[in-house]
N, C-alpha and C. Protein backbone atom coordinates (compact mmCIF):
# COMPACT_ATOMS: atom_id res chain seq x y z
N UNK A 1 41.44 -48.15 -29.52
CA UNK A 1 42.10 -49.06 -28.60
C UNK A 1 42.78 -50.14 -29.44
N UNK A 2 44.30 -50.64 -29.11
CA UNK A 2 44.97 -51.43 -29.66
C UNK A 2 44.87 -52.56 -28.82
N UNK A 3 44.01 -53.73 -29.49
CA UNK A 3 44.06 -54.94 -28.44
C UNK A 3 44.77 -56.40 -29.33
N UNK A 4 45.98 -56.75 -28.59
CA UNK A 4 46.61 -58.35 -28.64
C UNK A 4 45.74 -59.38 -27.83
N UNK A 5 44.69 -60.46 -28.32
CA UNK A 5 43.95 -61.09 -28.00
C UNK A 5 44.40 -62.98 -28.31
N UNK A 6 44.87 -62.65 -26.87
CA UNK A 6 45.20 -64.54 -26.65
C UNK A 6 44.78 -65.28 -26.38
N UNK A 7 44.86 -66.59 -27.03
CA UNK A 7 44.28 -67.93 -27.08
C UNK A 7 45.32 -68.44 -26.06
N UNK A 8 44.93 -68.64 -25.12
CA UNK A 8 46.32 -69.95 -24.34
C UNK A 8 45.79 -70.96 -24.34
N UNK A 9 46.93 -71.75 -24.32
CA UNK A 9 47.10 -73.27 -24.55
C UNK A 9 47.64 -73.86 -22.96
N UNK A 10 47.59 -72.89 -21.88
CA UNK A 10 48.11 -73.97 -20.77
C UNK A 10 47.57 -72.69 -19.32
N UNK A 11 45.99 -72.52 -19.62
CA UNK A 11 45.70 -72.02 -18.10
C UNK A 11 46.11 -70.38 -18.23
N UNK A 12 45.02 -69.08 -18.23
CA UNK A 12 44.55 -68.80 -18.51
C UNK A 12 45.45 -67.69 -17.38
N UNK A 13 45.46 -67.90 -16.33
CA UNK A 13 46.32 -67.22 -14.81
C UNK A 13 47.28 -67.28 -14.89
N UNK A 14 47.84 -68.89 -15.15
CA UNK A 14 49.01 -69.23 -15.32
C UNK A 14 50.38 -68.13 -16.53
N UNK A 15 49.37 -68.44 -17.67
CA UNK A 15 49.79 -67.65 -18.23
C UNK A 15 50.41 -65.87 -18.44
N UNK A 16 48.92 -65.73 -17.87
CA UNK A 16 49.11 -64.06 -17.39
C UNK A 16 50.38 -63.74 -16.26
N UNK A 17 50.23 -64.49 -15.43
CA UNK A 17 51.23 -64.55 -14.31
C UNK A 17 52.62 -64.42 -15.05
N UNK A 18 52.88 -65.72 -15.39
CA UNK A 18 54.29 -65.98 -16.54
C UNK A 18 54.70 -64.04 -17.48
N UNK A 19 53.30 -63.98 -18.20
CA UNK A 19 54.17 -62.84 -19.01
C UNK A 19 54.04 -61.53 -18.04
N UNK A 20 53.41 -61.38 -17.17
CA UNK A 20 53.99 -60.45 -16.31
C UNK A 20 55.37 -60.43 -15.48
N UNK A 21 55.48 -61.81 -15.14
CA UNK A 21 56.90 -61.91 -14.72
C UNK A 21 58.15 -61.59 -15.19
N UNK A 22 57.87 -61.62 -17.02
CA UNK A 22 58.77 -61.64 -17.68
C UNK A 22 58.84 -60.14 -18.23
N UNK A 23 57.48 -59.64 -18.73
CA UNK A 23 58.06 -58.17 -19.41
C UNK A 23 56.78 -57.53 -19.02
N UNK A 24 56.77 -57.27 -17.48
CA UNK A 24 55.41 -56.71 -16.86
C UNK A 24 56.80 -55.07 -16.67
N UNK A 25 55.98 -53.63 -16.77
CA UNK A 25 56.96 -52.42 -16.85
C UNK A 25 57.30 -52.13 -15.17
N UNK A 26 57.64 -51.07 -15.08
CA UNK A 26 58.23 -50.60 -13.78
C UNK A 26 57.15 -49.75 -13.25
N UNK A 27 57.37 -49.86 -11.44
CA UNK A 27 56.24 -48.57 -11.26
C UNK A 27 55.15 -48.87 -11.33
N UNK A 28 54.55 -47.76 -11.63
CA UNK A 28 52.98 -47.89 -11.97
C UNK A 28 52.48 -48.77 -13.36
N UNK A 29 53.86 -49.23 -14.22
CA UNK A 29 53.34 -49.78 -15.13
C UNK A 29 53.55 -51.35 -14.74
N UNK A 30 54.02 -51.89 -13.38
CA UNK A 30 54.25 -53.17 -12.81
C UNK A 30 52.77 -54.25 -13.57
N UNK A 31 52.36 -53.89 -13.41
CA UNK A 31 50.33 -54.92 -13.88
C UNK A 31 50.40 -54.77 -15.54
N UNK A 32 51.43 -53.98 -16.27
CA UNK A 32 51.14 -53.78 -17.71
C UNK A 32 52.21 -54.37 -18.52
N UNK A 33 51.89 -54.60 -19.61
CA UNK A 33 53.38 -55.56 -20.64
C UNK A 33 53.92 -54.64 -21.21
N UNK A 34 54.90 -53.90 -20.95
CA UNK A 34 55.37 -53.22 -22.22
C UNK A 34 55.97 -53.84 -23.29
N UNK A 35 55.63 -52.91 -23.95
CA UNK A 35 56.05 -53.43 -25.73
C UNK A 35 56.34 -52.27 -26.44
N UNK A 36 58.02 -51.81 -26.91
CA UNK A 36 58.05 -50.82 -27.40
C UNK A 36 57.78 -49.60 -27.13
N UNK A 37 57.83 -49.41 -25.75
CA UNK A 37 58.27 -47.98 -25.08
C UNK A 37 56.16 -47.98 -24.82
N UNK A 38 55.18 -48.69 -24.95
CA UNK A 38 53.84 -48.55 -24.83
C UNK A 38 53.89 -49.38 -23.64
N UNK A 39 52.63 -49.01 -22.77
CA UNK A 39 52.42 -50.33 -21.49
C UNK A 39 50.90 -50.96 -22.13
N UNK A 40 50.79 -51.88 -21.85
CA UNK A 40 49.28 -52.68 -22.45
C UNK A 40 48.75 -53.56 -21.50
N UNK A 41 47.60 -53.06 -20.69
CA UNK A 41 46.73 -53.53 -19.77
C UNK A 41 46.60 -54.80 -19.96
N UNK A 42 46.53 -55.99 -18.71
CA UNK A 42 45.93 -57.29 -18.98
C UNK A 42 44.58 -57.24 -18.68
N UNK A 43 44.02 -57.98 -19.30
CA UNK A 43 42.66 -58.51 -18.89
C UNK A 43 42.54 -59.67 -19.42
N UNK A 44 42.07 -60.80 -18.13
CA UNK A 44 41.65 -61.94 -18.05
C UNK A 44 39.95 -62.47 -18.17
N UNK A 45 40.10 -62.19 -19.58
CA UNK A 45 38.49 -62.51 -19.71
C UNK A 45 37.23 -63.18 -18.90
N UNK A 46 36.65 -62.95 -17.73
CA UNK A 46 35.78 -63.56 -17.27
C UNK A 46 34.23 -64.05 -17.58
N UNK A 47 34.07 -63.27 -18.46
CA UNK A 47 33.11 -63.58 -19.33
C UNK A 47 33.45 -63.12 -21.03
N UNK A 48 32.42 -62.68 -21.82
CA UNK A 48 32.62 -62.44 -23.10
C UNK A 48 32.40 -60.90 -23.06
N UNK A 49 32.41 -60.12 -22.14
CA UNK A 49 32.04 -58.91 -22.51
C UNK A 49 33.36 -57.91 -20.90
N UNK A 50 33.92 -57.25 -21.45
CA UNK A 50 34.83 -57.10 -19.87
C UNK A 50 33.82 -54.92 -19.88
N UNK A 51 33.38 -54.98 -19.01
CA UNK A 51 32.82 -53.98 -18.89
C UNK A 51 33.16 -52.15 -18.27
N UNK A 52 34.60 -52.64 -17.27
CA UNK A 52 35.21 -51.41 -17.00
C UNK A 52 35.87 -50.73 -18.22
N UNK A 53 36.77 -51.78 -19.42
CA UNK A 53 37.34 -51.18 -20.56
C UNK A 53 36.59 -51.10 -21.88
N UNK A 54 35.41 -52.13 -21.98
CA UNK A 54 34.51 -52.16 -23.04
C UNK A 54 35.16 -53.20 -23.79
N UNK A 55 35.80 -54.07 -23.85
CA UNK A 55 36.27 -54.73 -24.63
C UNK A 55 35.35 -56.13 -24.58
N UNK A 56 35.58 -57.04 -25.97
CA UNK A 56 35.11 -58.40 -25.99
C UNK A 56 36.22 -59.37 -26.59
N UNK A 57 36.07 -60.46 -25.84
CA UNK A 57 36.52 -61.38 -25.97
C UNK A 57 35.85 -62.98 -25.68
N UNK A 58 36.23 -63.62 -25.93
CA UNK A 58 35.65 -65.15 -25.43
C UNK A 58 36.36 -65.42 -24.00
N UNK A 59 35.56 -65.68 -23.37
CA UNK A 59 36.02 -66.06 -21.67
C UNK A 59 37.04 -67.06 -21.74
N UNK A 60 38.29 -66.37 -20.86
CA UNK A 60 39.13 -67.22 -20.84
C UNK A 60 40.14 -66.95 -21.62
N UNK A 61 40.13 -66.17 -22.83
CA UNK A 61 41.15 -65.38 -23.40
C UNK A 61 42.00 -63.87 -22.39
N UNK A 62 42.81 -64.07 -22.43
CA UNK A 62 43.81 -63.19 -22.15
C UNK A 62 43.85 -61.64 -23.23
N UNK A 63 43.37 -60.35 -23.00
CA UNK A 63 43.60 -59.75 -23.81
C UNK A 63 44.60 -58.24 -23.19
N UNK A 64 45.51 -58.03 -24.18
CA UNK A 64 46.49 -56.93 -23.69
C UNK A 64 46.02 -55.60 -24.40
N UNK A 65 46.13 -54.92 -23.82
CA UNK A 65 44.98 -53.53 -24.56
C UNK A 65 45.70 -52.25 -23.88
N UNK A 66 45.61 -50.94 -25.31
CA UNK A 66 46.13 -49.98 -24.62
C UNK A 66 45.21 -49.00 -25.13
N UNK A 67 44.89 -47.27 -24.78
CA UNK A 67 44.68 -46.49 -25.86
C UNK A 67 45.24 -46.03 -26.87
N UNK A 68 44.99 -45.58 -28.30
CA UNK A 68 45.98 -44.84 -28.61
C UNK A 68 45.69 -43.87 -29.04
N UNK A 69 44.44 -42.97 -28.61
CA UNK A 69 43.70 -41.74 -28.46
C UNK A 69 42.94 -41.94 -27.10
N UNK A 70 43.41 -40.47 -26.64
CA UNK A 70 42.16 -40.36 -25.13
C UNK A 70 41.26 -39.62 -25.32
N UNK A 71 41.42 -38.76 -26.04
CA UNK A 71 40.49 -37.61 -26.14
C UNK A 71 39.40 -36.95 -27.13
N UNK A 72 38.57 -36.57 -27.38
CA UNK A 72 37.78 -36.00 -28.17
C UNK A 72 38.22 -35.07 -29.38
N UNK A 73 38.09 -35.54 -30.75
CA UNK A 73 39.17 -35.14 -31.82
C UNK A 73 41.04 -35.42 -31.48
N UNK A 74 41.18 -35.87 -30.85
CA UNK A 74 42.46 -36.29 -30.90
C UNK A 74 42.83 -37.51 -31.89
N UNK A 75 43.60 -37.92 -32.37
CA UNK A 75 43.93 -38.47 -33.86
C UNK A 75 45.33 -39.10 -33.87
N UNK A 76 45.06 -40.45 -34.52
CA UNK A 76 47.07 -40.85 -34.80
C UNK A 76 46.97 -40.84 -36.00
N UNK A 77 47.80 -40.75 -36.95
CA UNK A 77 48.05 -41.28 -38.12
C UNK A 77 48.36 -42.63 -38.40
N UNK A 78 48.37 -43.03 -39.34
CA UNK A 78 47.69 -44.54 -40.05
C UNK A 78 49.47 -45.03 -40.10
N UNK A 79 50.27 -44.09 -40.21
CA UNK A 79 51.82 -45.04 -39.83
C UNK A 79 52.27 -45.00 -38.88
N UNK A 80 51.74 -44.29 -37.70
CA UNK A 80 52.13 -44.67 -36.68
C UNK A 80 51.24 -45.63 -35.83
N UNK A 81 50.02 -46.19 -35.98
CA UNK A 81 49.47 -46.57 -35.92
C UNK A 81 50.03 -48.28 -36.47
N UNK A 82 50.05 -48.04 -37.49
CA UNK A 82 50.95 -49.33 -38.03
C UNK A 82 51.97 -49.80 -37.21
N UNK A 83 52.59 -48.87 -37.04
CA UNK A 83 54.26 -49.20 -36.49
C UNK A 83 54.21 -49.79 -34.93
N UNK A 84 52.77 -49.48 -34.36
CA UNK A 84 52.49 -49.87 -32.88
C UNK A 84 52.05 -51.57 -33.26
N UNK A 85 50.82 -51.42 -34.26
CA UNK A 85 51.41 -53.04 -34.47
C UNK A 85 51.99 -53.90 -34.97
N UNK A 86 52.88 -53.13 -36.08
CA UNK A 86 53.68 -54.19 -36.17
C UNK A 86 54.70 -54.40 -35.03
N UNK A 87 54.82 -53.35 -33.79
CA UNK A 87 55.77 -54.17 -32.79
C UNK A 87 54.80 -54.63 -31.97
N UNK A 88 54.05 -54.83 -31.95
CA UNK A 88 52.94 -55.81 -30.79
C UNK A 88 52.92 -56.95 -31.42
N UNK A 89 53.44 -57.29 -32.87
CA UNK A 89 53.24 -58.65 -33.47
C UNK A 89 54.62 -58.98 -33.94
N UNK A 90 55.38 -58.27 -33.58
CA UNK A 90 57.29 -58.72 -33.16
C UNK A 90 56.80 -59.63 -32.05
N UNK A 91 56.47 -58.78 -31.01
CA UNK A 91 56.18 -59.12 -30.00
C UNK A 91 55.88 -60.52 -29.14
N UNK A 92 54.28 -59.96 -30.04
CA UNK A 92 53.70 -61.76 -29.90
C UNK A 92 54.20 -62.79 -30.54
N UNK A 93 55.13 -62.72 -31.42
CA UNK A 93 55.69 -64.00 -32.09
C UNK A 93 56.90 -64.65 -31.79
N UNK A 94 57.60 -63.59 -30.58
CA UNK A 94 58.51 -63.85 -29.68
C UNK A 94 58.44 -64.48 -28.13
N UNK A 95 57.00 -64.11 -27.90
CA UNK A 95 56.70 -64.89 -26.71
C UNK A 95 55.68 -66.46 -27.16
N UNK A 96 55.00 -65.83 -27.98
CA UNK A 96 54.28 -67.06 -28.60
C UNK A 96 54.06 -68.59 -28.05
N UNK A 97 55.42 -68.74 -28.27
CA UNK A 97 55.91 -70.79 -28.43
C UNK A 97 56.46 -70.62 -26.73
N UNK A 98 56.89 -70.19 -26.31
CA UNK A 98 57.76 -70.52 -24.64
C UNK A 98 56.24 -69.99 -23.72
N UNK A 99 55.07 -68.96 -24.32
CA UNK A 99 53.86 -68.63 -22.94
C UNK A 99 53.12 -69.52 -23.85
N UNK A 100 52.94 -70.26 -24.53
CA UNK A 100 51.79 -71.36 -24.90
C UNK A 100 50.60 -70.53 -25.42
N UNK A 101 50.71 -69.44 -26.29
CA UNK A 101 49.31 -68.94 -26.93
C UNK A 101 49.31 -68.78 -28.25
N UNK A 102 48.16 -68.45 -29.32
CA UNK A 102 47.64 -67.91 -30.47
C UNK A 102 47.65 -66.16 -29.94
N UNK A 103 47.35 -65.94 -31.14
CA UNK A 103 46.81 -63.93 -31.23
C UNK A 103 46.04 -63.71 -32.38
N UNK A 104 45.54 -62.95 -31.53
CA UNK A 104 45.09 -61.64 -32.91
C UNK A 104 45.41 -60.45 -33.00
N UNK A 105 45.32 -59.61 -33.46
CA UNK A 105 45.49 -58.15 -33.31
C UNK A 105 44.46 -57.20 -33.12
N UNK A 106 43.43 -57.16 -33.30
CA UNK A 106 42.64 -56.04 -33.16
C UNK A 106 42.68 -54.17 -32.58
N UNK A 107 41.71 -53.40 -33.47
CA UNK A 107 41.11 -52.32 -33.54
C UNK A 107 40.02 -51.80 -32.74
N UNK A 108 39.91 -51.42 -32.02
CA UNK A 108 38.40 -50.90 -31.37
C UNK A 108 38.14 -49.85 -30.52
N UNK A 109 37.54 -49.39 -30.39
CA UNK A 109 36.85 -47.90 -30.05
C UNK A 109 36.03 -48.18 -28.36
N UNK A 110 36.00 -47.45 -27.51
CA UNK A 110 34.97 -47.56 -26.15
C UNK A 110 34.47 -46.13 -26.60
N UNK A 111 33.42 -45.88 -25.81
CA UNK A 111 32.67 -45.21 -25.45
C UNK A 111 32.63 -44.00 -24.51
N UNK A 112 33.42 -43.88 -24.38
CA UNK A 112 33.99 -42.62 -23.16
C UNK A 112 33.60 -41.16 -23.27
């Protein structure tokens, strides 16, 4: 799992709201940010542990998350893999300063 993990600086809804307005996808991907032809789930941290996707965060962080394996032995390679974040961190450094947040990038695996 590829997760962009935000710090906001001005309200936590507010925010989410804002970047969906702005580059939330079409369709069924309306609730997701695309970035580079990928859609990336929001989740609004309510506690430190979000339990339908398996992910952690500190409550109150905003985190955008996608897969990039579904399946059992299924596999990306390490440059394409790259290339997803380095445009998730085009990305975030373009919305950055006008949605009021920090990032990280993170790696992580669920349980499925």
């Amino acid at each position: 799992m590829l997760q962009l993990v935000l710090t906001v600086d001005d309200g936590s809804r507010k925010t989410e709201r804002g970047l969906l307005s702005e580059f939330s996808g079409i369709g069924a991907y309306e609730d997701c940010i695309a970035v580079a032809g990928d859609h990336y789930s929001v989740t609004v941290m309510e506690s430190d542990y979000e339990d339908g996707y398996q992910i952690s965060a500190d409550e109150g962080q905003i985190v955008m998350h996608m897969y990039v394996t579904y399946g059992y032995g299924e596999t990306i390679s390490a440059e394409k893999l790259l290339r997803k974040i380095e445009a998730l961190r085009e990305w975030a450094e373009s919305a950055k300063n006008s949605h009021k947040f920090s990032y990280e990038i993170r790696v992580g695996a669920n349980y499925w």
